[in-house]
Protein backbone atom coordinates (compact mmCIF):
# COMPACT_ATOMS: atom_id res chain seq x y z
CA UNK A 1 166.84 97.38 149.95
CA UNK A 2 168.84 94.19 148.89
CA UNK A 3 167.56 93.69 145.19
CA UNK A 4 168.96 95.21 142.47
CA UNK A 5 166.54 96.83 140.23
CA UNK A 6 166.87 98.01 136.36
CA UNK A 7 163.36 98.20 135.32
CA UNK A 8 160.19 100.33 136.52
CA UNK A 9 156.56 99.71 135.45
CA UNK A 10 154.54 102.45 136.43
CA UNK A 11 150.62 102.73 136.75
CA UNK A 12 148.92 105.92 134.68
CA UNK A 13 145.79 107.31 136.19
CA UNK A 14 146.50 108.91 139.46
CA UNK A 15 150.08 107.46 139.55
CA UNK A 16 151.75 109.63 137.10
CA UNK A 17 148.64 111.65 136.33
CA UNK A 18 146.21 113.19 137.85
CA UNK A 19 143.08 111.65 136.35
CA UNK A 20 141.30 109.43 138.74
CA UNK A 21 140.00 112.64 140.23
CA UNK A 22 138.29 112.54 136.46
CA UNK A 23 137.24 109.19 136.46
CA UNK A 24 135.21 109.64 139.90
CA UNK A 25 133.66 112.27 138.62
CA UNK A 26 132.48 111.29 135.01
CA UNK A 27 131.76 107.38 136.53
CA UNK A 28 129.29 109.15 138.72
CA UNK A 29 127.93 111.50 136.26
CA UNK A 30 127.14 108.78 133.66
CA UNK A 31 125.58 106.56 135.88
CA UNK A 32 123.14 109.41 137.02
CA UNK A 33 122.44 110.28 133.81
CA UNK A 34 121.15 107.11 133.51
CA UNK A 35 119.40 106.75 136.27
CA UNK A 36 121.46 104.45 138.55
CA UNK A 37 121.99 106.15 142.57
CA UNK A 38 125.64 105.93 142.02
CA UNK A 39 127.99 107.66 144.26
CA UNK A 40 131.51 109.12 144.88
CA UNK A 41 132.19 105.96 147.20
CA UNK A 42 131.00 103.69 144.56
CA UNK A 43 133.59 105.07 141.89
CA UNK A 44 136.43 105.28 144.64
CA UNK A 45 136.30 101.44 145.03
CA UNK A 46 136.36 100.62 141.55
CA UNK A 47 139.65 102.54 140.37
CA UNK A 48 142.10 100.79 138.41
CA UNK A 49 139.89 97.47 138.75
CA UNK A 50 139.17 94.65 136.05
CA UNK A 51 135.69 95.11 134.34
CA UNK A 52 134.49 91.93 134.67
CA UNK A 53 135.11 92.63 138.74
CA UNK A 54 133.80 96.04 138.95
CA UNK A 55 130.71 95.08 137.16
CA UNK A 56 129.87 92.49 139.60
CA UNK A 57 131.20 94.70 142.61
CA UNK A 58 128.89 97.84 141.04
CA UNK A 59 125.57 95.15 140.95
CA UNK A 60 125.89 94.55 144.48
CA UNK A 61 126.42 97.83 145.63
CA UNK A 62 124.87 100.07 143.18
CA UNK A 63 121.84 98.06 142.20
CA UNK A 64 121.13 94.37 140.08
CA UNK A 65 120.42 95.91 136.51
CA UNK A 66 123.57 98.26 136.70
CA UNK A 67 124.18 98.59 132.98
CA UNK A 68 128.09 98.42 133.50
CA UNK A 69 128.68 98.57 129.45
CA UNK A 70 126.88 101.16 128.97
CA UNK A 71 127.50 103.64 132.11
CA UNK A 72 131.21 103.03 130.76
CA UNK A 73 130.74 104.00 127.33
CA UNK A 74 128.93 107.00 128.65
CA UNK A 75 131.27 108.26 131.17
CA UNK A 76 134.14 107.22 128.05
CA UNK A 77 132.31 109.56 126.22
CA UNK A 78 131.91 112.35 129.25
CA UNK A 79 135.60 112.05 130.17
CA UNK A 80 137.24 112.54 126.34
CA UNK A 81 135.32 115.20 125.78
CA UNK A 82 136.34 116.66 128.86
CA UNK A 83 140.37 115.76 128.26
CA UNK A 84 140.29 116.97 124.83
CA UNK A 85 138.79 120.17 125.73
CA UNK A 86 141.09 120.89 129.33
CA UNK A 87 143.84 118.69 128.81
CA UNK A 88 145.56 116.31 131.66
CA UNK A 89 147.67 117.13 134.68
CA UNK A 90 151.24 115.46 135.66
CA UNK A 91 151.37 114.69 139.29
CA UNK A 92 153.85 116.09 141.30
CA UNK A 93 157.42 114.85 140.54
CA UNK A 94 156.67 112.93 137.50
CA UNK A 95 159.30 114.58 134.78
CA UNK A 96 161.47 114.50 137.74
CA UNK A 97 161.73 110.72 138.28
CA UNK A 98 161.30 109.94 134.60
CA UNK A 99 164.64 111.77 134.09
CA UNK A 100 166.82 110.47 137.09
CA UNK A 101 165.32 106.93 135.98
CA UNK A 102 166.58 107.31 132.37
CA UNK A 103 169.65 108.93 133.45
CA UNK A 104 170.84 106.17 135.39
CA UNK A 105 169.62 103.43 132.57
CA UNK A 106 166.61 102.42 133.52
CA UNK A 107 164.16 101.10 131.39
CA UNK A 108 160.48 101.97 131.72
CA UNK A 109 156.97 100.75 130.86
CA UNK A 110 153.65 101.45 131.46
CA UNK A 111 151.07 99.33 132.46
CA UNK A 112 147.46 100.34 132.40
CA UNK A 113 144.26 100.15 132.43
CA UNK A 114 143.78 102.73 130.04
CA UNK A 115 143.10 101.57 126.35
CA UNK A 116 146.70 102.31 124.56
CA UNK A 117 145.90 105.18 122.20
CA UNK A 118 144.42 107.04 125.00
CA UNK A 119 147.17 106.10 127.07
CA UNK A 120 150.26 107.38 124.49
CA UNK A 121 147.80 110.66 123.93
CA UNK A 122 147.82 111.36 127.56
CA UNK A 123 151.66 110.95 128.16
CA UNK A 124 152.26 113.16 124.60
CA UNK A 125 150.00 115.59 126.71
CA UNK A 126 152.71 115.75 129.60
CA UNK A 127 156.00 115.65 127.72
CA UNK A 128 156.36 112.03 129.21
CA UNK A 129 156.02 109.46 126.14
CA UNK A 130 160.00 109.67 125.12
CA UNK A 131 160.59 108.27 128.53
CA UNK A 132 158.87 104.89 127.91
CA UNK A 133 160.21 101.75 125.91
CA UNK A 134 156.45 100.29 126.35
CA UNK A 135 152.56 100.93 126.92
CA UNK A 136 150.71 97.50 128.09
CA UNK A 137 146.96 97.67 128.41
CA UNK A 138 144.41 95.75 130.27
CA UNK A 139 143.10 94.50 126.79
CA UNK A 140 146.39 92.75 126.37
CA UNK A 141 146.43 90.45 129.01
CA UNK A 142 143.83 87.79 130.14
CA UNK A 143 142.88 89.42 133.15
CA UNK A 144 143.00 92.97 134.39
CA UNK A 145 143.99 93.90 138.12
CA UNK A 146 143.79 92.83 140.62
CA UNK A 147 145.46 90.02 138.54
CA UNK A 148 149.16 90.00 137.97
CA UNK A 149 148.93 89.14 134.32
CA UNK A 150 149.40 92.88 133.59
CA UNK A 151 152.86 92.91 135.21
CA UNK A 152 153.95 89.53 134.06
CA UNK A 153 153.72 91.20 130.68
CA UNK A 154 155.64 94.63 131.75
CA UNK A 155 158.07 92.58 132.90
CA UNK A 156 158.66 90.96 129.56
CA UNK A 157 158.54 94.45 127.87
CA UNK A 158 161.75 95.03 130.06
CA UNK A 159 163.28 92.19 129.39
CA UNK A 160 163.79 91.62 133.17
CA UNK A 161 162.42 89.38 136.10
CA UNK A 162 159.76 90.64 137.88
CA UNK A 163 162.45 90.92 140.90
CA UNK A 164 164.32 92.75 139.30
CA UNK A 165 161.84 95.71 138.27
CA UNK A 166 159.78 98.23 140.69
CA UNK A 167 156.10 98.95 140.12
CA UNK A 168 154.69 102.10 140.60
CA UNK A 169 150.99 102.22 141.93
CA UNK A 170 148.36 104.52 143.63
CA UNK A 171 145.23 101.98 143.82
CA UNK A 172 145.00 98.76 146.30
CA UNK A 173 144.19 96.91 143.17
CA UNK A 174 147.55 98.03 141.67
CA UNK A 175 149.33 97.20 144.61
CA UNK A 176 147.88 93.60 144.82
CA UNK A 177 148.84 93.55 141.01
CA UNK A 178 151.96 94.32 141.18
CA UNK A 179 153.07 92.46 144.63
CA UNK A 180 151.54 88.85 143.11
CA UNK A 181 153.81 89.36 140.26
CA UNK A 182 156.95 89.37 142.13
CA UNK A 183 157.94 93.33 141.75
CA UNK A 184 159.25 95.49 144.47
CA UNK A 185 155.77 97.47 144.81
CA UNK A 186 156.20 101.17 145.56
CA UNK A 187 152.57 102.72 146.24
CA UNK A 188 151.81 106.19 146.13
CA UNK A 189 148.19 107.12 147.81
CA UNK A 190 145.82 109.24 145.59
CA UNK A 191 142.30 109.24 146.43
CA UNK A 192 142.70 107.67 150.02
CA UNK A 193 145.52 105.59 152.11
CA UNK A 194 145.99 102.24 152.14
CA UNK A 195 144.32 99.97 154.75
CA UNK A 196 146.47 98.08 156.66
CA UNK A 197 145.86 94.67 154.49
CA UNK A 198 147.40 97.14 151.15
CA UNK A 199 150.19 98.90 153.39
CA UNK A 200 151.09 94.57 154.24
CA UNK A 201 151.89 94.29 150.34
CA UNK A 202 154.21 97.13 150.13
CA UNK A 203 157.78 97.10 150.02
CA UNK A 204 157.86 101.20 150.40
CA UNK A 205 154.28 103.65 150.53
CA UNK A 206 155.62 107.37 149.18
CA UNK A 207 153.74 110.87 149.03
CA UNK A 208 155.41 111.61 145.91
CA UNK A 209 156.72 110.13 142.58
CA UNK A 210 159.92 112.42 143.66
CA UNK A 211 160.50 110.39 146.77
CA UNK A 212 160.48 107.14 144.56
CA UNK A 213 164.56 108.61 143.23
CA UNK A 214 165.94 107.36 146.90
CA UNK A 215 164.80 104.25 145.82
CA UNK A 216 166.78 103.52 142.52
């Protein structure tokens, strides 16, 4: 690896926790609740996506009057419940690399999906949020991912170039994110591999956030 990197921006939900297990299951069970034939495949292609994108992706494939809004607010609702009640789960490795990054002076960011109060709760939860100089949401930015606009603003939170930071990522929409904006994209698989077209926009694919230390 040639480029000289100082910064990380790392992905939340099934990145450094393991939560997209969560949001498979609550998307589902709030759109059955309502009445929509929505199923585990249906959430899987979805993760980490833009909402204006996965509504129109869920209308195809789900069925025209998918009520995105308010299957979201619903499986919001199922999923806090559920988080406030059992609590959130590190993935493997995560404390790990969070210390070896710090140790060697590297600064670190998150950039999510997630809306930012949740997203500071659920690092508190894991002993993670002293690690991080920022938290950038999806609301933040103009457009979510698959857009880069996410890590265009992570890389301003570091104060670096986009070539000079790494971005952390389980999803292929993360991946694309991350890749259009110019960051050495590490992907970790969650939920499935990549396809070859996601593997093509990787600089590295790991099994775990541990691995990612060879890479500093």
């Amino acid at each position: 690896m040639s480029r000289r990197l100082r910064g990380i921006a790392f992905d939340l939900d099934g990145t450094l926790l393991d939560t997209e297990k969560l949001y498979r299951r609550f998307w589902v069970e709030a759109a059955q609740r309502r009445g929509y034939p929505m199923q585990d495949r249906h959430a899987l292609m979805i993760r980490s996506m833009a909402a204006s994108r996965a509504e129109a992706l869920l209308k195809q494939a789900v069925c025209p009057d998918f009520d995105y809004h308010g299957v979201r607010a619903l499986r919001r609702k199922l999923m806090d419940e559920y988080v406030d009640r059992e609590g959130v789960e590190a993935k493997p490795g995560m404390l790990t690399l969070l210390r070896e990054a710090r140790k060697r002076g590297m600064r670190m960011v998150l950039a999510t999906a997630t809306p930012q109060a949740r997203a500071r709760q659920y690092l508190s939860m894991v002993g993670a949020m002293e690690y991080f100089d920022a938290v950038v949401c999806a609301d933040q930015v103009p457009c979510g991912k698959p857009a880069p606009d996410i890590y265009w603003m992570a890389a301003r939170c570091l104060g670096l170039p986009p070539e000079e930071a790494m971005a952390v990522e389980d999803s292929p929409s993360g991946v694309r994110a991350a890749h259009d904006a110019g960051f050495f994209t590490v992907m970790i698989p969650d939920q499935d591999q990549p396809d070859s077209q996601t593997r093509a926009l990787c600089d590295a694919v790991l099994p775990t956030l541990k691995d990612v230390i060879a890479l500093l």
